[in-house]
PDB file of N, CA and C in Angstrom:
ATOM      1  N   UNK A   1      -5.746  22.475 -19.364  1.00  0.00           N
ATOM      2  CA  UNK A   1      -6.013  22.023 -18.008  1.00  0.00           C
ATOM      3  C   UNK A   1      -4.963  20.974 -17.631  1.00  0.00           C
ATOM      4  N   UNK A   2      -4.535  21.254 -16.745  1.00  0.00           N
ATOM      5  CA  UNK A   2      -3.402  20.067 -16.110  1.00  0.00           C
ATOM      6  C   UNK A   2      -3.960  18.805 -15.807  1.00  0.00           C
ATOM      7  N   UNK A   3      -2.719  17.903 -16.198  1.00  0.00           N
ATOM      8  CA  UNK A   3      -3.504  16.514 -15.600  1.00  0.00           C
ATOM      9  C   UNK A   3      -3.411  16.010 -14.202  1.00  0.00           C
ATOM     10  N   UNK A   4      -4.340  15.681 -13.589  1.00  0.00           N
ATOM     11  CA  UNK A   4      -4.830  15.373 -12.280  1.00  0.00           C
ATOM     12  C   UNK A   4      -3.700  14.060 -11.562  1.00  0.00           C
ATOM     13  N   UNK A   5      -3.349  14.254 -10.685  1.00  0.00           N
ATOM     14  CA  UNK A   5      -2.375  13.184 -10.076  1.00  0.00           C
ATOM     15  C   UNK A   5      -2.935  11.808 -10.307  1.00  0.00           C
ATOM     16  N   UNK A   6      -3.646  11.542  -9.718  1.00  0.00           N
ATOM     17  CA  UNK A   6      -4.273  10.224  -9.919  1.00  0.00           C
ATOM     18  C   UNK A   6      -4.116   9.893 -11.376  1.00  0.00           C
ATOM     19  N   UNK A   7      -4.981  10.534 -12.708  1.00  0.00           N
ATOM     20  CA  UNK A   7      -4.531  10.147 -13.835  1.00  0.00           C
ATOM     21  C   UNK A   7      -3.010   9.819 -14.566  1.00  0.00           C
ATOM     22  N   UNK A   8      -2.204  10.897 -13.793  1.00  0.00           N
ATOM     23  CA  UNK A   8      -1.008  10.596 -14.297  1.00  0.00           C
ATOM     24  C   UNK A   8      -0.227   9.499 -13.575  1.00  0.00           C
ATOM     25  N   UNK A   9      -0.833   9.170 -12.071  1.00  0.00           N
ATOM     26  CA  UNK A   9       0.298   7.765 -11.905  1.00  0.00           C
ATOM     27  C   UNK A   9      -0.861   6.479 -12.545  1.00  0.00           C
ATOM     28  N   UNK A  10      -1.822   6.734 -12.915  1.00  0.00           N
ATOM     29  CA  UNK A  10      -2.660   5.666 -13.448  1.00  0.00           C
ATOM     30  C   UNK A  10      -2.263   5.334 -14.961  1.00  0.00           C
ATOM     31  N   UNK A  11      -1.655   6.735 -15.599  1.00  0.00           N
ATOM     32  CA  UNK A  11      -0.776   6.369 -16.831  1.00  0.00           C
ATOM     33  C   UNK A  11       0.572   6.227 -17.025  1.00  0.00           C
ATOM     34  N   UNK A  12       0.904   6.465 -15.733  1.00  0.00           N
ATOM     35  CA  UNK A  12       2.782   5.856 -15.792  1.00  0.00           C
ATOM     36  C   UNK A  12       2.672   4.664 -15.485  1.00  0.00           C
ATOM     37  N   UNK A  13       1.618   4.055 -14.514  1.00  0.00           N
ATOM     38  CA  UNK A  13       1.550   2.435 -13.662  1.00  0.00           C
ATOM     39  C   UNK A  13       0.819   1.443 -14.709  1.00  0.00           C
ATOM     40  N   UNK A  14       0.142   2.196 -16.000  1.00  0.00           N
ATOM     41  CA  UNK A  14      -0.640   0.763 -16.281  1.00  0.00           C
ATOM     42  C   UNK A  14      -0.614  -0.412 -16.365  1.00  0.00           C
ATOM     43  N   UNK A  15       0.528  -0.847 -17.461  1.00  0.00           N
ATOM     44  CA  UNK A  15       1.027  -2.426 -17.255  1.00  0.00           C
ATOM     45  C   UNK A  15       1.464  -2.922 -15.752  1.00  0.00           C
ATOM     46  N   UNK A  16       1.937  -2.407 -15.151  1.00  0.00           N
ATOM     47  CA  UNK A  16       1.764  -3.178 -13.690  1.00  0.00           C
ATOM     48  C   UNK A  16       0.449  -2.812 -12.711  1.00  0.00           C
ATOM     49  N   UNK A  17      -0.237  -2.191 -13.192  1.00  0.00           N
ATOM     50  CA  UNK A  17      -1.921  -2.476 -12.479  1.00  0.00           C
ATOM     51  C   UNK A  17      -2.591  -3.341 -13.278  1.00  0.00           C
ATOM     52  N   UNK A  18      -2.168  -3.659 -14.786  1.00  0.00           N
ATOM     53  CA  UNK A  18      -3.059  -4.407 -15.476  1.00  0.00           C
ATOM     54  C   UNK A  18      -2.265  -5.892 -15.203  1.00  0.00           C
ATOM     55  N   UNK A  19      -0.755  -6.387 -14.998  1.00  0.00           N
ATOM     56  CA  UNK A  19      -0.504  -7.218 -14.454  1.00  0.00           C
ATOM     57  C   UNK A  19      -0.964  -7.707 -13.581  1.00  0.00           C
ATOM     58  N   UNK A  20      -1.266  -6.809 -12.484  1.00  0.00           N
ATOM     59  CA  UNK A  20      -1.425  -7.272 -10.741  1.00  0.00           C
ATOM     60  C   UNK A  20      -3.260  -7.370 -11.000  1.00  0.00           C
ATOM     61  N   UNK A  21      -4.226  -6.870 -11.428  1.00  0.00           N
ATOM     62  CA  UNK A  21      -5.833  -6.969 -11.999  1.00  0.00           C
ATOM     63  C   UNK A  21      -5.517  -8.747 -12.469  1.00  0.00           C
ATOM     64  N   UNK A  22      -4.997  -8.853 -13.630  1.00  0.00           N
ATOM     65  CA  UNK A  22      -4.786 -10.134 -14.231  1.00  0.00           C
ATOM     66  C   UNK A  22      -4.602 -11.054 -13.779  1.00  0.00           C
ATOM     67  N   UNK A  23      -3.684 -11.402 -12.568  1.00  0.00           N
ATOM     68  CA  UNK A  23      -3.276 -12.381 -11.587  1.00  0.00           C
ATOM     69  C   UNK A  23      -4.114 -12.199 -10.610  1.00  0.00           C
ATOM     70  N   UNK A  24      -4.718 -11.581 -10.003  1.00  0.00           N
ATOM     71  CA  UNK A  24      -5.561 -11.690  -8.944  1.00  0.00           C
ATOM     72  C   UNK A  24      -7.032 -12.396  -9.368  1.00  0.00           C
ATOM     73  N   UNK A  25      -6.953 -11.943 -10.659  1.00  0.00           N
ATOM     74  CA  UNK A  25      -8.745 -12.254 -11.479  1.00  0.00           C
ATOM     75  C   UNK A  25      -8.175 -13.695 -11.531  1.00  0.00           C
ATOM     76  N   UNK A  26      -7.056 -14.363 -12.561  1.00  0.00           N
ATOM     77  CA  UNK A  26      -6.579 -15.829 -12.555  1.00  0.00           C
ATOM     78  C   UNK A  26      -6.819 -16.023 -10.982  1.00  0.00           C
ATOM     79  N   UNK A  27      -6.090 -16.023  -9.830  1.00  0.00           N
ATOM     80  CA  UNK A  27      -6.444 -16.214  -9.037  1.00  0.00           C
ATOM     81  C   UNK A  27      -7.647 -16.428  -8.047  1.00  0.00           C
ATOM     82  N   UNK A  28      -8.697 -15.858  -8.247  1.00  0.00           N
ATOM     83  CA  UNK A  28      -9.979 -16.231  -7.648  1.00  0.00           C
ATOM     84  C   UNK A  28     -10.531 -16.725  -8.718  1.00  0.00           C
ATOM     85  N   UNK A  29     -10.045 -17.209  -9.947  1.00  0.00           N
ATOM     86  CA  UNK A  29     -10.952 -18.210 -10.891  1.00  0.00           C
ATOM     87  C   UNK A  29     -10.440 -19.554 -10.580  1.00  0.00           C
ATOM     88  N   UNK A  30      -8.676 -19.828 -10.322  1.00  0.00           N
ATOM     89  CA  UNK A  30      -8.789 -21.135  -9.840  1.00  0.00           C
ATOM     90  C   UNK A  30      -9.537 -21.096  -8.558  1.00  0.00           C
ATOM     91  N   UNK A  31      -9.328 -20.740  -7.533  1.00  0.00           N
ATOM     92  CA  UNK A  31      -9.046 -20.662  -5.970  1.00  0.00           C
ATOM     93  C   UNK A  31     -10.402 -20.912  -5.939  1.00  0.00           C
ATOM     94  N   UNK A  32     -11.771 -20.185  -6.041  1.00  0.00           N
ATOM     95  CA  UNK A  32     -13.073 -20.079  -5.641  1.00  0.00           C
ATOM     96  C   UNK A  32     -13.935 -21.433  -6.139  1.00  0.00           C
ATOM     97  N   UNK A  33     -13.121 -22.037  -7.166  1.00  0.00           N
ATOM     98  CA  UNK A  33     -14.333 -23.395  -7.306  1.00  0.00           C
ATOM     99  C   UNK A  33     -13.862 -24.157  -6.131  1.00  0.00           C
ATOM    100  N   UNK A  34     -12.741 -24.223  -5.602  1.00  0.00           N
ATOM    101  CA  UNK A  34     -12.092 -25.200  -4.472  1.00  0.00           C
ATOM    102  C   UNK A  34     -13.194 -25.203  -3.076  1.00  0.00           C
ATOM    103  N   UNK A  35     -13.994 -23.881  -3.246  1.00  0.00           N
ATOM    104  CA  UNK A  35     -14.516 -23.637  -1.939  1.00  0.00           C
ATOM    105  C   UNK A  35     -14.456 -23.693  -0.609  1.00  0.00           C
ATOM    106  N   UNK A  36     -15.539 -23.092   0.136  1.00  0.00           N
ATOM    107  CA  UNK A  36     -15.137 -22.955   1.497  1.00  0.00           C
ATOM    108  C   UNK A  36     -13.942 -22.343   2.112  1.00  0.00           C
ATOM    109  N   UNK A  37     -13.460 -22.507   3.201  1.00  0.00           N
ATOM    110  CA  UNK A  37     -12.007 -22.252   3.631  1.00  0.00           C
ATOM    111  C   UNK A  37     -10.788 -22.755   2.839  1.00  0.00           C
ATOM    112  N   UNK A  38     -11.181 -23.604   2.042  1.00  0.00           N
ATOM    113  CA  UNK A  38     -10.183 -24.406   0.788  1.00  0.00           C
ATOM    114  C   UNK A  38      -9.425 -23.155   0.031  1.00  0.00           C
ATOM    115  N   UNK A  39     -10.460 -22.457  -0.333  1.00  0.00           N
ATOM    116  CA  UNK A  39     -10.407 -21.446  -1.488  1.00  0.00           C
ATOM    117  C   UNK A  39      -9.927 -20.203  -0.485  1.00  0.00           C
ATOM    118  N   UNK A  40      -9.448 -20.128   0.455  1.00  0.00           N
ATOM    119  CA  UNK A  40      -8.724 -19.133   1.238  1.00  0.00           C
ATOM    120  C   UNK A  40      -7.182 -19.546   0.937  1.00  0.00           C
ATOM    121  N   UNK A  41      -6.620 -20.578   1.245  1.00  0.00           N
ATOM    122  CA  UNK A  41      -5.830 -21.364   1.619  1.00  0.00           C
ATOM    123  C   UNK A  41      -4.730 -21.468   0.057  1.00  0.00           C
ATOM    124  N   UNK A  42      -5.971 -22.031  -1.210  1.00  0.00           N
ATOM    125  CA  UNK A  42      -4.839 -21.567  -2.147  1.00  0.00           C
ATOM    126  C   UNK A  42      -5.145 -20.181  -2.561  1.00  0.00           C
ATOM    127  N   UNK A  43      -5.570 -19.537  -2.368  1.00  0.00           N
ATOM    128  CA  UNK A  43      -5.818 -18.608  -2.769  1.00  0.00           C
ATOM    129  C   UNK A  43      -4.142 -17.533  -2.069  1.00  0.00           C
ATOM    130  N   UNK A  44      -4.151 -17.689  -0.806  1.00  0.00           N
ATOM    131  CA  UNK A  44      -3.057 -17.648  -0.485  1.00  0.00           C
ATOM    132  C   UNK A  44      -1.760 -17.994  -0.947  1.00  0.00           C
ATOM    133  N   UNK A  45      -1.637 -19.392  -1.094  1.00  0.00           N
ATOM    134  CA  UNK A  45      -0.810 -19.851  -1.648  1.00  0.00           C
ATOM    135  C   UNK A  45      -0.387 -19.445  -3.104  1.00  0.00           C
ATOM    136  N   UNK A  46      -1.164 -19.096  -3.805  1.00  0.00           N
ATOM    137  CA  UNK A  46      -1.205 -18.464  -5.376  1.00  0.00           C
ATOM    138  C   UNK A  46      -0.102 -17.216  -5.181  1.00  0.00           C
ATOM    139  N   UNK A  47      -0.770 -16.359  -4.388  1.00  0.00           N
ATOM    140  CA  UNK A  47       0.151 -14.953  -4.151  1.00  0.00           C
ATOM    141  C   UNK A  47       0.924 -15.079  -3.984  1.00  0.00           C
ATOM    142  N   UNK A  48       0.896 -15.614  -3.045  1.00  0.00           N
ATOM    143  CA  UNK A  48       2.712 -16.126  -2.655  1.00  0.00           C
ATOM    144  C   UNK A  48       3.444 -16.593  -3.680  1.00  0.00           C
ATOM    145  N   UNK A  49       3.006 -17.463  -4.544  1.00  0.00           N
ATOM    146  CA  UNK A  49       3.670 -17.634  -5.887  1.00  0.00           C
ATOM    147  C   UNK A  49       4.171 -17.458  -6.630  1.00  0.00           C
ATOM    148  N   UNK A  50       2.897 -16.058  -6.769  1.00  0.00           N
ATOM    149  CA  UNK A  50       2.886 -14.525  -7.868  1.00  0.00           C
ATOM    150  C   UNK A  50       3.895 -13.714  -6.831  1.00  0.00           C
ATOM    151  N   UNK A  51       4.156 -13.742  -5.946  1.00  0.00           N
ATOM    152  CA  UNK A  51       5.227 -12.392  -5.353  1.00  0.00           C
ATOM    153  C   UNK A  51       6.832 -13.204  -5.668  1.00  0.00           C
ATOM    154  N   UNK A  52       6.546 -14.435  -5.514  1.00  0.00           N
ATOM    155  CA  UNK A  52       8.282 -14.918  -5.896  1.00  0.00           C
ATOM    156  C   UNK A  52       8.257 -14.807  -7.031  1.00  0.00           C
ATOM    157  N   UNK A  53       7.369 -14.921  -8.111  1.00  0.00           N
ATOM    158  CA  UNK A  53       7.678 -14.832  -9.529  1.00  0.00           C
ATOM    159  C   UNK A  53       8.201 -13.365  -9.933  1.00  0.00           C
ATOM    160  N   UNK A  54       7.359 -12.689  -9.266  1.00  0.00           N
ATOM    161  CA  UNK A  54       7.776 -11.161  -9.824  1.00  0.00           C
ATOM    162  C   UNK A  54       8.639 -10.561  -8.986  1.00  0.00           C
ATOM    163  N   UNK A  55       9.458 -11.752  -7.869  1.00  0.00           N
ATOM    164  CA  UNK A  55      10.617 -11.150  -6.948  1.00  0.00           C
ATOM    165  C   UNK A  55      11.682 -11.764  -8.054  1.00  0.00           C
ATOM    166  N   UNK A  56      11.641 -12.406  -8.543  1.00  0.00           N
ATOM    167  CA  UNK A  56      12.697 -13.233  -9.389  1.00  0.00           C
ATOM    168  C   UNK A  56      12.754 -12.498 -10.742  1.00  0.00           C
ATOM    169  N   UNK A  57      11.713 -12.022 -11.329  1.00  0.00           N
ATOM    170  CA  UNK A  57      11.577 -11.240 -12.586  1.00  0.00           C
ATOM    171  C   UNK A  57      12.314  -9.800 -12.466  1.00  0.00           C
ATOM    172  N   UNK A  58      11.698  -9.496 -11.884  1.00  0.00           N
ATOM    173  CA  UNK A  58      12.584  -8.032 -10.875  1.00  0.00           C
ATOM    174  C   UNK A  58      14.210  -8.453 -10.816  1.00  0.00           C
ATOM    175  N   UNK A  59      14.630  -9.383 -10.084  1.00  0.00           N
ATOM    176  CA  UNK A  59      15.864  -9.727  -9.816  1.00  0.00           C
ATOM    177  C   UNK A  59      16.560  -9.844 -10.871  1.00  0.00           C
ATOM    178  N   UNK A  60      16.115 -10.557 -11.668  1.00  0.00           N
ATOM    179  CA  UNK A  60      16.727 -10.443 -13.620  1.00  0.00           C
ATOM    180  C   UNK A  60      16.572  -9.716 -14.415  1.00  0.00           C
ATOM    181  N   UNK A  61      15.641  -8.733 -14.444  1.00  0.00           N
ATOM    182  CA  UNK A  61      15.550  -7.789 -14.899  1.00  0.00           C
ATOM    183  C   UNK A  61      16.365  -6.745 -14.176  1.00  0.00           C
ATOM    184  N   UNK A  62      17.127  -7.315 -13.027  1.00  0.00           N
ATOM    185  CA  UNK A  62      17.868  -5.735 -12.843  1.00  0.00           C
ATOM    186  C   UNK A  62      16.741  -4.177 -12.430  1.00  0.00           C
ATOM    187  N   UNK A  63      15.493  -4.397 -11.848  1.00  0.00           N
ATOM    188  CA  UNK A  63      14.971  -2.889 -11.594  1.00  0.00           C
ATOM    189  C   UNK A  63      15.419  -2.525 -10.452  1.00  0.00           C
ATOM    190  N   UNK A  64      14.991  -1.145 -10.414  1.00  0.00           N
ATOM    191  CA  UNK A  64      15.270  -0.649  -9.289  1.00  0.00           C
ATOM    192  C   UNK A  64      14.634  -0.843  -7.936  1.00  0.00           C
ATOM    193  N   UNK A  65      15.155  -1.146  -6.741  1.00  0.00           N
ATOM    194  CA  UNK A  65      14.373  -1.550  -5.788  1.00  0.00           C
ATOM    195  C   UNK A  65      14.024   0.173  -5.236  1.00  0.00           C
ATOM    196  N   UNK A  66      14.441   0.844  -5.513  1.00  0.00           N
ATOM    197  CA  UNK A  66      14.305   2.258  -4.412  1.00  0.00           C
ATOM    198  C   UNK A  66      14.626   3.192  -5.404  1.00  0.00           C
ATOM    199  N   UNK A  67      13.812   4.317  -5.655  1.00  0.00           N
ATOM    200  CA  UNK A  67      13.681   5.730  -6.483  1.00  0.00           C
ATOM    201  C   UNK A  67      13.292   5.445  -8.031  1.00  0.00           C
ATOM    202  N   UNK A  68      12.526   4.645  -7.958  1.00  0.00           N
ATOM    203  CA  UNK A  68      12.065   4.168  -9.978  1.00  0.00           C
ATOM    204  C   UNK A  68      10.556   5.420  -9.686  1.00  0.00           C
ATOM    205  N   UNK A  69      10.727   5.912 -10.839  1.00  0.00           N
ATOM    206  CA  UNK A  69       9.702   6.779 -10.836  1.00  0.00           C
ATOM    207  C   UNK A  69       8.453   6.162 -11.290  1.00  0.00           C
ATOM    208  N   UNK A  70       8.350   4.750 -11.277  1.00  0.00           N
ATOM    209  CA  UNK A  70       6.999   3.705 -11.059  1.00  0.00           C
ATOM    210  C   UNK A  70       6.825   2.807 -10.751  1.00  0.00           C
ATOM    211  N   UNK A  71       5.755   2.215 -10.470  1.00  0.00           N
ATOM    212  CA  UNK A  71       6.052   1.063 -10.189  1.00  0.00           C
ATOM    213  C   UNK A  71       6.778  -0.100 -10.686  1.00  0.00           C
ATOM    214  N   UNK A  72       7.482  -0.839 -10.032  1.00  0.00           N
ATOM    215  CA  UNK A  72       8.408  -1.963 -10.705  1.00  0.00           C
ATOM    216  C   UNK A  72       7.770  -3.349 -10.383  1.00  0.00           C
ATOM    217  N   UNK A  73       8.245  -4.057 -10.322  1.00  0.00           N
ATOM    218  CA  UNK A  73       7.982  -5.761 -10.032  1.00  0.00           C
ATOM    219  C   UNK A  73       8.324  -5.805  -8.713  1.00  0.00           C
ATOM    220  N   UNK A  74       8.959  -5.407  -8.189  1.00  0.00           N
ATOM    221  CA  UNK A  74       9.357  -5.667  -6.331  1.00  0.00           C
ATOM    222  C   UNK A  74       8.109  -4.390  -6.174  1.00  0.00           C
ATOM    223  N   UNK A  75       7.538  -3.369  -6.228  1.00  0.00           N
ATOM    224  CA  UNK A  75       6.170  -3.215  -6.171  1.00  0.00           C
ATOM    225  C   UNK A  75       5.134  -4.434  -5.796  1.00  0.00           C
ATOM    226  N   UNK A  76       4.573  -4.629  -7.144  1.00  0.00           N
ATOM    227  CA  UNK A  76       4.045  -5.972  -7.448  1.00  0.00           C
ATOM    228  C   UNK A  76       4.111  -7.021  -6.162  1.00  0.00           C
ATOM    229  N   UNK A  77       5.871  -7.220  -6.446  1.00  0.00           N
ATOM    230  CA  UNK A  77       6.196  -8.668  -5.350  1.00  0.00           C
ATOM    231  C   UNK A  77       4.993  -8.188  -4.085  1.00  0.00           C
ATOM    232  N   UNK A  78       5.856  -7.002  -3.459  1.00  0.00           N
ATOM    233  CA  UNK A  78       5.316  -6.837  -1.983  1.00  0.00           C
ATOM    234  C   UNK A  78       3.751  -6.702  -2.190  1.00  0.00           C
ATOM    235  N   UNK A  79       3.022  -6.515  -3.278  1.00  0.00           N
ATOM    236  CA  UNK A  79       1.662  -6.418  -3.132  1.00  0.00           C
ATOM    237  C   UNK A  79       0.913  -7.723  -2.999  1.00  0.00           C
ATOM    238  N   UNK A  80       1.653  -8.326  -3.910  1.00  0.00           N
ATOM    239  CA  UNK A  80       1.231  -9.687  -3.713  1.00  0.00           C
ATOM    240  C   UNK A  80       1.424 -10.638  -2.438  1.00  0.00           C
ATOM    241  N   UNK A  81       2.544 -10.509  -1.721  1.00  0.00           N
ATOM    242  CA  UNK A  81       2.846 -11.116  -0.995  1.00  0.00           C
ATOM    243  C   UNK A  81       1.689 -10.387   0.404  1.00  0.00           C
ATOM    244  N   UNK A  82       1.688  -8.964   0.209  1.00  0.00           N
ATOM    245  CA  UNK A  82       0.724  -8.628   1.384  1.00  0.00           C
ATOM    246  C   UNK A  82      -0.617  -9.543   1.321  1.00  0.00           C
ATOM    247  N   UNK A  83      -1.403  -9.539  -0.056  1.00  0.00           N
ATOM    248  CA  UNK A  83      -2.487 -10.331  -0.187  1.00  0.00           C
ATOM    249  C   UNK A  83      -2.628 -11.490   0.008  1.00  0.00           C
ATOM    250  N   UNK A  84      -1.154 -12.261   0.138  1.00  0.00           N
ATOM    251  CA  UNK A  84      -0.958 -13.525   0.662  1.00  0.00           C
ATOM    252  C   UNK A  84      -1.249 -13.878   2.298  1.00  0.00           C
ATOM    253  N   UNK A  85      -0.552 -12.929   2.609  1.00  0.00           N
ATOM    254  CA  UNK A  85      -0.326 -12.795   4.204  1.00  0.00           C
ATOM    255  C   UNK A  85      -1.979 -12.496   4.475  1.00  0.00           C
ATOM    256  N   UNK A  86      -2.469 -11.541   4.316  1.00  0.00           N
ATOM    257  CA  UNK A  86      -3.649 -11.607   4.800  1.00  0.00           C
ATOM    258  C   UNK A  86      -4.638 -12.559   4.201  1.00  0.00           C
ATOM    259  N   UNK A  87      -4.856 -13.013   3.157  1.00  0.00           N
ATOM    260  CA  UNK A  87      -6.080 -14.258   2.994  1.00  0.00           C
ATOM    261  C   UNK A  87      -5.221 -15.367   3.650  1.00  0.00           C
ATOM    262  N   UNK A  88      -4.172 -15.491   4.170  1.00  0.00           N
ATOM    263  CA  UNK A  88      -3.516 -16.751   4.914  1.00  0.00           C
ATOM    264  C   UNK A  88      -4.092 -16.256   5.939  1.00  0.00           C
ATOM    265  N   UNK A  89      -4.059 -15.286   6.677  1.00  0.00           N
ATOM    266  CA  UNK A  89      -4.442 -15.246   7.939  1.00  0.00           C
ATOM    267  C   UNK A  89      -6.222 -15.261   8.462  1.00  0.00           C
ATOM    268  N   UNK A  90      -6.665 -15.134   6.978  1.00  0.00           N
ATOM    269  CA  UNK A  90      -8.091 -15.527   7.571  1.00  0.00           C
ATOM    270  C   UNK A  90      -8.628 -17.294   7.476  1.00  0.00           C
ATOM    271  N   UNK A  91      -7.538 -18.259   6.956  1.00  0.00           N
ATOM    272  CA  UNK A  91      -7.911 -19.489   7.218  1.00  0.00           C
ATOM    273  C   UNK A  91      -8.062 -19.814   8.328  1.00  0.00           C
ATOM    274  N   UNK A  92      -9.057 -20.791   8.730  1.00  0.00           N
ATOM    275  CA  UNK A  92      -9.295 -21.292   9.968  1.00  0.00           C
ATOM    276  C   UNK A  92      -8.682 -22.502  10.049  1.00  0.00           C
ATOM    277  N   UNK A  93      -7.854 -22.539  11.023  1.00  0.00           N
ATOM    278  CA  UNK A  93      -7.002 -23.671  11.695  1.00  0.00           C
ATOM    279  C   UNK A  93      -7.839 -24.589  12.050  1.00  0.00           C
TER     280      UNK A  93
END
């Protein structure tokens, strides 16, 4: 029986889904005792963190930004940085 798409990019991607799981879980363990709108705010700020780290890791590591047959760290970056952008945008001014 052939293997099912989903399984196979779930076994070419693991270490960078189990990276990006890992930092997000660190992330709402600091961020959520801060509470309230607090815990939006770094929570934000964290990602943003995590997307320059793994824009800079990427950058030294030399991956490919365009045609890697998986995910890379500029992956990652932009995922992180999206999750930034949006829990930034639900703080209240």
């Amino acid at each position: 029986m052939p293997e099912s798409p989903w399984s196979a990019f779930f076994r070419r991607n693991r270490p960078s889904l189990i990276r990006l799981a890992m930092f997000i879980g660190v992330t709402l363990v600091v961020a959520l005792p801060t509470g309230g709108t607090r815990a939006l705010a770094v929570m934000s700020f964290l990602f943003w963190i995590g997307a320059m780290v793994s824009a800079v890791t990427a950058t030294v590591r030399r991956e490919l930004l365009h045609g890697a047959p998986n995910l890379t760290r500029w992956d990652e970056s932009l995922f992180l940085l999206l999750l930034g952008l949006l829990t930034g945008f639900a703080v209240p001014t």
